[in-house]
N, C-alpha and C. Protein backbone atom coordinates (compact mmCIF):
# COMPACT_ATOMS: atom_id res chain seq x y z
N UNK A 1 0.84 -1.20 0.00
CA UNK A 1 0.00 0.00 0.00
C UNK A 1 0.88 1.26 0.00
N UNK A 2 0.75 1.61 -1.24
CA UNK A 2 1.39 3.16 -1.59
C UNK A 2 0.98 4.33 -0.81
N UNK A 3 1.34 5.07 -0.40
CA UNK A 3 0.48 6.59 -0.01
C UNK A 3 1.80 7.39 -1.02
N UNK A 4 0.52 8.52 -1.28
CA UNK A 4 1.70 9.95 -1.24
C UNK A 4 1.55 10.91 -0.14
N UNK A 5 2.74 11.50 -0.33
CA UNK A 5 3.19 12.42 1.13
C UNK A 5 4.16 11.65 1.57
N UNK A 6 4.25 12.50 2.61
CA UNK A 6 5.36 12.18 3.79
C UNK A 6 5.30 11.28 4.57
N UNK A 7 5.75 10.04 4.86
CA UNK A 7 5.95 9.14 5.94
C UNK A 7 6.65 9.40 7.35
N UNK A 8 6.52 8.60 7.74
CA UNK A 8 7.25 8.78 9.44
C UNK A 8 8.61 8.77 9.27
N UNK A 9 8.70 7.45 8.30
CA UNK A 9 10.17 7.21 8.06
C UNK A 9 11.15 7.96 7.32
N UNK A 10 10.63 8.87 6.85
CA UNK A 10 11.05 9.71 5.89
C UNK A 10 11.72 11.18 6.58
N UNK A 11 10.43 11.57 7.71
CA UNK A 11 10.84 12.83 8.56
C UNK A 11 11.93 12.30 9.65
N UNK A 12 12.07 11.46 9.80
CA UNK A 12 13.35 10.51 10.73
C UNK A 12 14.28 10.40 9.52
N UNK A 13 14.50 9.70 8.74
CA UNK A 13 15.66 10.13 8.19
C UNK A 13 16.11 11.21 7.91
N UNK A 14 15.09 12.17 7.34
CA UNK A 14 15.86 14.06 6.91
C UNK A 14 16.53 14.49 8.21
N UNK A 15 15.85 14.38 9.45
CA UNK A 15 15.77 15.02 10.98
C UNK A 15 16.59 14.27 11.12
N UNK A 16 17.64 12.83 11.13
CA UNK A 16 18.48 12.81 11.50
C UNK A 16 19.51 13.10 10.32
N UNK A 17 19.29 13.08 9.26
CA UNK A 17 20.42 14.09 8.11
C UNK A 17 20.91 15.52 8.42
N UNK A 18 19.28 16.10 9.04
CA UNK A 18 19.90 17.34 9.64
C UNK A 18 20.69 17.44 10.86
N UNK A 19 20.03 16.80 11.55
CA UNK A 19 20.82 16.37 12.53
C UNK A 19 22.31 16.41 12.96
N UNK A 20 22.87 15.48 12.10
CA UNK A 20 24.37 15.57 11.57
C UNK A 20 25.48 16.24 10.91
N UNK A 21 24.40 16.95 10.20
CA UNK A 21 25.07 18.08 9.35
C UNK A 21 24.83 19.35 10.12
N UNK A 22 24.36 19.46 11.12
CA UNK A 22 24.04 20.25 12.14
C UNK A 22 25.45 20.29 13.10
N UNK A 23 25.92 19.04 13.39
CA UNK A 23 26.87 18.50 14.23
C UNK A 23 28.12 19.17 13.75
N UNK A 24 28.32 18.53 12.38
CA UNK A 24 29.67 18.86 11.51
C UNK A 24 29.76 20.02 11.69
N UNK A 25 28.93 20.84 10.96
CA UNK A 25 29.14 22.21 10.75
C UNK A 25 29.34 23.30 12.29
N UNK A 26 28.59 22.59 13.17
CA UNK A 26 29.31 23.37 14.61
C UNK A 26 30.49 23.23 15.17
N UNK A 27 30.86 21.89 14.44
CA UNK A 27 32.64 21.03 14.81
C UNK A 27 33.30 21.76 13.95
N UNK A 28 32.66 22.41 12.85
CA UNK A 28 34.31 22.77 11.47
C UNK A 28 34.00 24.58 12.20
N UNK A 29 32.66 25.03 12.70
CA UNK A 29 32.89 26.76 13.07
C UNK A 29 33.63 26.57 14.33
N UNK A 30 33.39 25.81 15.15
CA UNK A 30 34.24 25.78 16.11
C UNK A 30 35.81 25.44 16.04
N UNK A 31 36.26 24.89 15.00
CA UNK A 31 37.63 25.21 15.16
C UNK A 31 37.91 26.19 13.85
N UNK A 32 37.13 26.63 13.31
CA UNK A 32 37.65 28.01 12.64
C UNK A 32 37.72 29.06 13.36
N UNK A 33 37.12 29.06 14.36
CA UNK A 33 37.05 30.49 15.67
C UNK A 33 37.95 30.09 16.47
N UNK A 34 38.13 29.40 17.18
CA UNK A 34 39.79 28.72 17.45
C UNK A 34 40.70 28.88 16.53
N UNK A 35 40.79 28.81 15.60
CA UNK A 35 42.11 28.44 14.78
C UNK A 35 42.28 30.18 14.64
N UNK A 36 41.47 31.42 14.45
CA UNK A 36 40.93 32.38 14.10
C UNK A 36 41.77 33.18 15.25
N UNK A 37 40.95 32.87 16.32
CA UNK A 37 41.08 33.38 17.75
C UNK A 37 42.76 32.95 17.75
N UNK A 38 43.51 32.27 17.64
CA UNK A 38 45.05 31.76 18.49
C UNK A 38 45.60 32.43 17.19
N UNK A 39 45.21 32.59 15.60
CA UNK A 39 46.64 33.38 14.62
C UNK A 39 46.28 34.80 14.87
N UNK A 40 45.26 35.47 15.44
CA UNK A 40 45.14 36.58 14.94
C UNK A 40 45.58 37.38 16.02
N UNK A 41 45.85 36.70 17.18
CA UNK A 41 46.02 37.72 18.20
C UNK A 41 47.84 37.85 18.25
């Protein structure tokens, strides 16, 4: 049984895609403001 739209399983996978890429991207600004913060001073 087909539906269209959005599934459960579907908003759980994006939400944890975002999730992660949420993660990374606070791990790579956080050591660019570190790395930022220790050459510039």
């Amino acid at each position: 049984m087909r539906r269209k739209g959005i599934t459960f399983k579907q908003i759980l996978k994006w939400f944890f895609i975002g999730l992660v890429c949420a993660v990374l991207l606070a791990g790579i600004a956080e050591r660019i403001h570190h790395f930022f913060s220790v050459h510039i001073k």
